[in-house]
N, C-alpha and C. Protein backbone atom coordinates (compact mmCIF):
# COMPACT_ATOMS: atom_id res chain seq x y z
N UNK A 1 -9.84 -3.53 21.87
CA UNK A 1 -10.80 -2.97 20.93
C UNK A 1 -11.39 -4.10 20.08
N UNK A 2 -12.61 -4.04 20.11
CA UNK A 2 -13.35 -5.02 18.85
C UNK A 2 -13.19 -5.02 17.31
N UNK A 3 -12.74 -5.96 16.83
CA UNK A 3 -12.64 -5.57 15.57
C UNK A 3 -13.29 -6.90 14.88
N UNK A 4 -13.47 -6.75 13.62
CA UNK A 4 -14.18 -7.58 12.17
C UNK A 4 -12.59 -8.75 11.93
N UNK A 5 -12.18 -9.70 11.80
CA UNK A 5 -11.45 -9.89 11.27
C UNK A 5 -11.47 -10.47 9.64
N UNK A 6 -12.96 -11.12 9.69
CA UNK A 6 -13.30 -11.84 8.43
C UNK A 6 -14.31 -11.64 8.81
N UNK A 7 -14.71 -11.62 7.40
CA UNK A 7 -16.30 -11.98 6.47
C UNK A 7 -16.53 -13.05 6.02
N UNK A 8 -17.30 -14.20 5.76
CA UNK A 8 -17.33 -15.06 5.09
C UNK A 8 -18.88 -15.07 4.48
N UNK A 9 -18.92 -16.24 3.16
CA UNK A 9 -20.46 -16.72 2.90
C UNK A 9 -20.23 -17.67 1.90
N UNK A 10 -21.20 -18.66 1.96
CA UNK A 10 -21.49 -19.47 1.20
C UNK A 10 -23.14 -19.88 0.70
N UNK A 11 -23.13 -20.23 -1.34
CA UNK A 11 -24.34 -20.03 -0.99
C UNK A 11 -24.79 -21.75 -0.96
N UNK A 12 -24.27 -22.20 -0.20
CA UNK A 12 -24.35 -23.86 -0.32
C UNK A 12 -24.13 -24.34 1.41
N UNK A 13 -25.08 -25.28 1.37
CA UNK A 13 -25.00 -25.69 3.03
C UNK A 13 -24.06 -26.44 3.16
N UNK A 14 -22.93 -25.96 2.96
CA UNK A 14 -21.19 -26.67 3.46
C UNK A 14 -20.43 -26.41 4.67
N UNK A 15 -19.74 -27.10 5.29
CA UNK A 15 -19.19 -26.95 6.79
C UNK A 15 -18.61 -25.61 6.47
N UNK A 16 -17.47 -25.58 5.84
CA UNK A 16 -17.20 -23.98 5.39
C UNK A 16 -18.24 -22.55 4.72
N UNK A 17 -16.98 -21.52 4.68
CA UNK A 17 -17.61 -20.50 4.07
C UNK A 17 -16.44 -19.91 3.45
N UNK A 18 -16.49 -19.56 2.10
CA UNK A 18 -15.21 -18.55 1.88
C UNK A 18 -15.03 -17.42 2.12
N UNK A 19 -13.63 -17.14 2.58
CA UNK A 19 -13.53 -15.50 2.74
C UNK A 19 -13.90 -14.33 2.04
N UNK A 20 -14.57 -13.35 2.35
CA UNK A 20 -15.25 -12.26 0.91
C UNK A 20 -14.62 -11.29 1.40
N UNK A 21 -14.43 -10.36 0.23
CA UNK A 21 -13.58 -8.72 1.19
C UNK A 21 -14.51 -7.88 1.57
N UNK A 22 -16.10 -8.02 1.31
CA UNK A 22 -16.86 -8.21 2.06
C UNK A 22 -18.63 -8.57 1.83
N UNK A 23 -19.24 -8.66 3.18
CA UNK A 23 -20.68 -8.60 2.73
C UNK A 23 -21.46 -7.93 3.55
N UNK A 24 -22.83 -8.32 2.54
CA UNK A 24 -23.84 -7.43 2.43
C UNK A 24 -25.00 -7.98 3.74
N UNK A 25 -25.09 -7.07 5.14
CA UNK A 25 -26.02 -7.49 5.73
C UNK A 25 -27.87 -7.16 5.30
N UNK A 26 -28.62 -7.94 5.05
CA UNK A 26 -29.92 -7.56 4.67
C UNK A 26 -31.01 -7.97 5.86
N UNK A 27 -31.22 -6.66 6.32
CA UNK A 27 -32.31 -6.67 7.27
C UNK A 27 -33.67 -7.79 7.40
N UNK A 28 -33.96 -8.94 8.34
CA UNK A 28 -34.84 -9.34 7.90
C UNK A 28 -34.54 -10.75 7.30
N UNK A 29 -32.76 -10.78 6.58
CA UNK A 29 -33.18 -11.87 6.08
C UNK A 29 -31.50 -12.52 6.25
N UNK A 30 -30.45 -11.95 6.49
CA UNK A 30 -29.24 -11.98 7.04
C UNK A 30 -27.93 -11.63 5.86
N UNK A 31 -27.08 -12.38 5.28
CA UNK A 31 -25.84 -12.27 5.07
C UNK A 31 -26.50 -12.94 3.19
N UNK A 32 -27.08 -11.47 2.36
CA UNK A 32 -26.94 -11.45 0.93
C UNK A 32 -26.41 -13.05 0.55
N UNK A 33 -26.89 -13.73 -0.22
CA UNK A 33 -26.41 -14.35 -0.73
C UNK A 33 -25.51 -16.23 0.12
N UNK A 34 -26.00 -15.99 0.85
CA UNK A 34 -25.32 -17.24 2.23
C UNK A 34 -26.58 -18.08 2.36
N UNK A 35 -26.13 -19.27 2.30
CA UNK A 35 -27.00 -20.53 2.50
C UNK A 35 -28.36 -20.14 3.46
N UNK A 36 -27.79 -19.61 4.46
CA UNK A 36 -28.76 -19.21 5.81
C UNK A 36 -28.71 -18.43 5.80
N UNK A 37 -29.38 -17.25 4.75
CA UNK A 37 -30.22 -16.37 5.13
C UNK A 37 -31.73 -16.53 4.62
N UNK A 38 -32.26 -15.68 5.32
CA UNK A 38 -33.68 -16.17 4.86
C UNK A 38 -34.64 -16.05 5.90
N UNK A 39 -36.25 -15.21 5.80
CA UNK A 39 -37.24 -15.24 7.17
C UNK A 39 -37.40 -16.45 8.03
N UNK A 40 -37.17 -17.68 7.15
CA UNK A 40 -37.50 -19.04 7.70
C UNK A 40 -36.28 -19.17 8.00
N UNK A 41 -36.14 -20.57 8.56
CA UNK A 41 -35.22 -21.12 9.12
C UNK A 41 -34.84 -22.20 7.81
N UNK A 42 -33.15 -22.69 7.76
CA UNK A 42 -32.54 -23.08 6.41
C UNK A 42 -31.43 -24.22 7.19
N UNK A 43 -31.14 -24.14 8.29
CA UNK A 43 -30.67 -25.24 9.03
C UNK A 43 -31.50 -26.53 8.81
N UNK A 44 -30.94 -27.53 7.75
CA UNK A 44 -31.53 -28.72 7.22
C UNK A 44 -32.26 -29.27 8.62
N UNK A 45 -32.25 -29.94 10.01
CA UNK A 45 -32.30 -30.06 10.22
C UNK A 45 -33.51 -29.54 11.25
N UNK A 46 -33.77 -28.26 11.22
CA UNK A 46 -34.85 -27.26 11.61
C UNK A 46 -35.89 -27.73 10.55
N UNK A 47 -35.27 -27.53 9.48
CA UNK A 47 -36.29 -27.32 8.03
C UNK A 47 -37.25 -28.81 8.22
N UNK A 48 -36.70 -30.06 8.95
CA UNK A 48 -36.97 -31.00 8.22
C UNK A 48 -38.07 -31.19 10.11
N UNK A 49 -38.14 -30.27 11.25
CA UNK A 49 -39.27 -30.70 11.74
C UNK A 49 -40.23 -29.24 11.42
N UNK A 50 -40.06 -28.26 11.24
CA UNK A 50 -40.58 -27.57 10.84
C UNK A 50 -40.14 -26.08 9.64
N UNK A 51 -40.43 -26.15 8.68
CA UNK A 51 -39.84 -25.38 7.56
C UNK A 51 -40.53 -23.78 7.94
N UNK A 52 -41.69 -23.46 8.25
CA UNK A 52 -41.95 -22.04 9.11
C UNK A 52 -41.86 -21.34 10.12
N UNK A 53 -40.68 -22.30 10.62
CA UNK A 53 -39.97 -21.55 11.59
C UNK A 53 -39.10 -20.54 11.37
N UNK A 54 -39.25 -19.16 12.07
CA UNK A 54 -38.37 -18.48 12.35
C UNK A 54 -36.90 -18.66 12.14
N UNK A 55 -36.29 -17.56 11.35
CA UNK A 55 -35.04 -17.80 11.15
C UNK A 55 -34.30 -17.00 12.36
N UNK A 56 -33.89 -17.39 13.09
CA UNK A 56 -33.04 -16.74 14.22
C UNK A 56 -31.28 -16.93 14.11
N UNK A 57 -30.73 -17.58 12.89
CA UNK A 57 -29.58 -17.88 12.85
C UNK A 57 -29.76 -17.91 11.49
N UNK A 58 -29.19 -16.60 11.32
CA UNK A 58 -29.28 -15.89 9.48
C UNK A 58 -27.83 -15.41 9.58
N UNK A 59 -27.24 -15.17 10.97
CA UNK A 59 -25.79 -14.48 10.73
C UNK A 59 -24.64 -15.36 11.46
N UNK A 60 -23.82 -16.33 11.12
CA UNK A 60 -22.95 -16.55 12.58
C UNK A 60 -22.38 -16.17 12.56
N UNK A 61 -22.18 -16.00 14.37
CA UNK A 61 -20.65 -15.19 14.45
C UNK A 61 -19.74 -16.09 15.33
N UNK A 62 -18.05 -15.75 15.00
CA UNK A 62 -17.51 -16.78 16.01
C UNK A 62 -16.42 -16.04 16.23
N UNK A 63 -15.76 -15.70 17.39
CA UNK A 63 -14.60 -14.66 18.17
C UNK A 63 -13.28 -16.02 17.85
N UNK A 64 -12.15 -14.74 16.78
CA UNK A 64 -10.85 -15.65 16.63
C UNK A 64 -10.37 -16.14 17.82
N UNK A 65 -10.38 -15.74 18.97
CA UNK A 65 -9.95 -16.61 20.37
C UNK A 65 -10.44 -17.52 20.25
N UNK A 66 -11.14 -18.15 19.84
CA UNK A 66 -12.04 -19.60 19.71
C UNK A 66 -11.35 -20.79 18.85
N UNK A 67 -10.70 -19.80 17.58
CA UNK A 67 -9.85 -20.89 17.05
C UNK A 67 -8.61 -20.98 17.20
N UNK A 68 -8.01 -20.19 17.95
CA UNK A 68 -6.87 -19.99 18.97
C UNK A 68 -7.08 -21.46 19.94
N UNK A 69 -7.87 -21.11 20.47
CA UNK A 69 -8.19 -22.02 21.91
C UNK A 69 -8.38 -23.67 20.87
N UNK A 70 -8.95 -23.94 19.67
CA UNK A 70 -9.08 -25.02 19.20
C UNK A 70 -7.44 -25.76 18.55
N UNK A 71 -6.74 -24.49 18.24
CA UNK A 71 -5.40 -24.96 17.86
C UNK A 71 -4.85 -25.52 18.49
N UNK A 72 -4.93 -25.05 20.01
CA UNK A 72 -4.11 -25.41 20.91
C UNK A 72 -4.61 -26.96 21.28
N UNK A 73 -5.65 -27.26 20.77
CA UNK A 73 -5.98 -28.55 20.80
C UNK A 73 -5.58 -29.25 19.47
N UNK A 74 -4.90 -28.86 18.68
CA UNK A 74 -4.78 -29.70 18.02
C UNK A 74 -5.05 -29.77 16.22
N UNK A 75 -6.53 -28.38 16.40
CA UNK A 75 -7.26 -28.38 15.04
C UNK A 75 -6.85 -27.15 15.04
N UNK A 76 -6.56 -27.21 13.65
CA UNK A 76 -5.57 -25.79 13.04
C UNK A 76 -6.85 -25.66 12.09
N UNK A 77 -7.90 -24.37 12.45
CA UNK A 77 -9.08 -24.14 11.47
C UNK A 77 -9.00 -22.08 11.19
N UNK A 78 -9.05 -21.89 10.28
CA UNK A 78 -9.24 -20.36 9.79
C UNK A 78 -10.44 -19.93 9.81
N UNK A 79 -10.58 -18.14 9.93
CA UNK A 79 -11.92 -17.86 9.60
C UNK A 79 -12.44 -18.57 8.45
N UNK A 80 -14.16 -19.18 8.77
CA UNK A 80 -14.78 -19.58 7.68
C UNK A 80 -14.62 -20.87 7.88
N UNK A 81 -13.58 -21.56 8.38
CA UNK A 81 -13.37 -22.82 8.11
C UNK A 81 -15.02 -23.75 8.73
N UNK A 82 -15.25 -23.17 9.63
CA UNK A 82 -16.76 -23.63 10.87
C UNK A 82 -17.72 -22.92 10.61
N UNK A 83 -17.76 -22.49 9.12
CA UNK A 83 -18.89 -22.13 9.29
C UNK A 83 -19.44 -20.56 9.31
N UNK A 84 -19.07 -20.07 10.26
CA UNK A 84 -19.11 -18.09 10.67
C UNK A 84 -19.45 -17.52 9.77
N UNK A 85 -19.82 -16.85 9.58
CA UNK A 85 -20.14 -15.46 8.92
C UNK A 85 -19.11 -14.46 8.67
N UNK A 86 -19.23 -14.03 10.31
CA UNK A 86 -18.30 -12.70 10.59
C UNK A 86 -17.37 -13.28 12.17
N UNK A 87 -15.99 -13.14 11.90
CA UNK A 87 -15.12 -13.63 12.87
C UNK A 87 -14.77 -12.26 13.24
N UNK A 88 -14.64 -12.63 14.73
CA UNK A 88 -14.54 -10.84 15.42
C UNK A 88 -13.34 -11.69 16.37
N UNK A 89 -12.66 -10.22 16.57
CA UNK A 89 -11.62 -10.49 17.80
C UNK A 89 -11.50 -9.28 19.05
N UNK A 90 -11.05 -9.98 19.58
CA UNK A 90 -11.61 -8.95 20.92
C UNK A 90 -12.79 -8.28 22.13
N UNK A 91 -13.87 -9.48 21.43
CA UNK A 91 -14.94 -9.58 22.22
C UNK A 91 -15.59 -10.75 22.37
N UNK A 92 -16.28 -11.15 23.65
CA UNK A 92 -16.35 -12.63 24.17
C UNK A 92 -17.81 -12.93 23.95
N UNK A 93 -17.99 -13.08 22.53
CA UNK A 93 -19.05 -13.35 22.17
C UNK A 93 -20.10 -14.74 22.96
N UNK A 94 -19.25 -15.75 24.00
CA UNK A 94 -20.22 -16.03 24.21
C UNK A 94 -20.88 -15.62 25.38
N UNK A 95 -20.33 -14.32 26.05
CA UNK A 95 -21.21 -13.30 27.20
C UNK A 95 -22.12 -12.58 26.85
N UNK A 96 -22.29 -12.29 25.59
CA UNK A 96 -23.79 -11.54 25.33
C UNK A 96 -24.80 -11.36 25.60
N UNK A 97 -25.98 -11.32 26.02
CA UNK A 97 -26.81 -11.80 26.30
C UNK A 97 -28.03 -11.92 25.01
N UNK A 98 -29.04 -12.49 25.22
CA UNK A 98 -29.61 -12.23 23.77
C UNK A 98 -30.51 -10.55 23.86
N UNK A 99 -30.63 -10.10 22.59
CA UNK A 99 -30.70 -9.07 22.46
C UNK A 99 -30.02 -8.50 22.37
N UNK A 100 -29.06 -8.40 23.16
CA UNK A 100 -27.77 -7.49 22.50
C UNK A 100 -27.42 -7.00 20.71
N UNK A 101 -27.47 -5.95 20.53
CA UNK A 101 -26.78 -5.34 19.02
C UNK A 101 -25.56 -5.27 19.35
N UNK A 102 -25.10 -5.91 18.28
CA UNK A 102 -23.35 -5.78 17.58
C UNK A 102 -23.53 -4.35 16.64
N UNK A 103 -22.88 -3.85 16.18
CA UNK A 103 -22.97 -2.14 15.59
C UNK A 103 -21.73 -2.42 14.94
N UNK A 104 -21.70 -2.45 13.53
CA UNK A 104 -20.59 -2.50 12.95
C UNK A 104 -19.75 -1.09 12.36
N UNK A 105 -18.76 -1.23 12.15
CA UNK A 105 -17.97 0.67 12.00
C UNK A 105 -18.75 0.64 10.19
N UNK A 106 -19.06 0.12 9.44
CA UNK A 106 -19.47 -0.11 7.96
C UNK A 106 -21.16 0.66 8.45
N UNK A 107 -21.70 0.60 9.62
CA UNK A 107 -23.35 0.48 9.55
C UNK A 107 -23.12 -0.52 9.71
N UNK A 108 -23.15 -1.38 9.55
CA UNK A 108 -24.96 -2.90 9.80
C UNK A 108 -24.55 -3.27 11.48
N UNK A 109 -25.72 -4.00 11.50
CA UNK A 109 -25.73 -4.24 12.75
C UNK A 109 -26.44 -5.98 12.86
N UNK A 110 -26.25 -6.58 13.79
CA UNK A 110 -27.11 -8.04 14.21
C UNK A 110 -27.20 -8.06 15.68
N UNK A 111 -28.58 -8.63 15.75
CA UNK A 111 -28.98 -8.78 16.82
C UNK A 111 -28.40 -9.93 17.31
N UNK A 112 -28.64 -10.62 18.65
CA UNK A 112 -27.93 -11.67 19.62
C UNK A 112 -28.98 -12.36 19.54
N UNK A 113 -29.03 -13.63 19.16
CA UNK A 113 -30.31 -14.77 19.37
C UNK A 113 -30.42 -15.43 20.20
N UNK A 114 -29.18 -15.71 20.35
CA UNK A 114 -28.88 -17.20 20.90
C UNK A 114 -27.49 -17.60 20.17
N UNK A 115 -27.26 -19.20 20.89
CA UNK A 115 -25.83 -19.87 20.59
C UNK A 115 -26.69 -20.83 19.59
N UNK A 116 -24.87 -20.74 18.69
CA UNK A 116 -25.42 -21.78 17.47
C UNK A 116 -25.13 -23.44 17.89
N UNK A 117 -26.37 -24.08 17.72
CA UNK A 117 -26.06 -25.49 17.73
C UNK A 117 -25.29 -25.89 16.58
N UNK A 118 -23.63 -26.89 17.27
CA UNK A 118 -23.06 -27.57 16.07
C UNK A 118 -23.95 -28.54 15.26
N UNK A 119 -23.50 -28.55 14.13
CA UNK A 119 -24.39 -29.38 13.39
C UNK A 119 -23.77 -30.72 12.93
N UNK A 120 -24.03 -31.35 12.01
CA UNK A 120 -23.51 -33.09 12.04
C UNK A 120 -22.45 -32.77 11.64
């Protein structure tokens, strides 16, 4: 079964995010209050060849098997620690296809964009 395990947000463009008990999805513009939300794009690095670009990565998401699979290498990282938004377990987020809706048991929902490029 799919489940939420964490929430995170930050409103500062930091490798992390802290854990919240929870948040607010806003249609349009992503995760209330989080560095990256917003119509445009807020990824420094987007911003700096074009700032009216499309925001297509307003929500991340990253499946706890992921930091399972990173432990076992070595890096012991928690929800939030990379970044995420919303850490889910039990579904293989990177089979999605784009388009796909996530449907959360709260209401909200996010669409599938695409994979997030790591950043520096």
């Amino acid at each position: 079964m799919a489940t939420v395990v964490a929430v995170c947000a930050s409103p500062l463009h930091a490798f992390s995010k802290a854990r919240q008990p929870q948040i607010q999805l806003v249609a349009g513009s992503g995760v209330d209050g989080d560095a990256h939300a917003g119509a445009t794009v807020k990824h420094r690095s987007r911003v700096a060849r074009d700032p009216t670009q499309p925001n297509l990565r307003q929500v991340h998401l990253l499946h706890v098997e992921m930091l399972a699979i990173l432990a076992c290498l070595g890096h012991e990282v928690s929800p939030g620690d990379i970044g995420e938004n919303i850490t889910t377990s039990g579904i293989d987020l990177l089979a999605l296809p784009q388009g796909t809706i996530l449907r959360f048991g709260s209401g909200g929902a996010v669409r599938i964009t695409g994979l997030r490029n790591p950043c520096g």
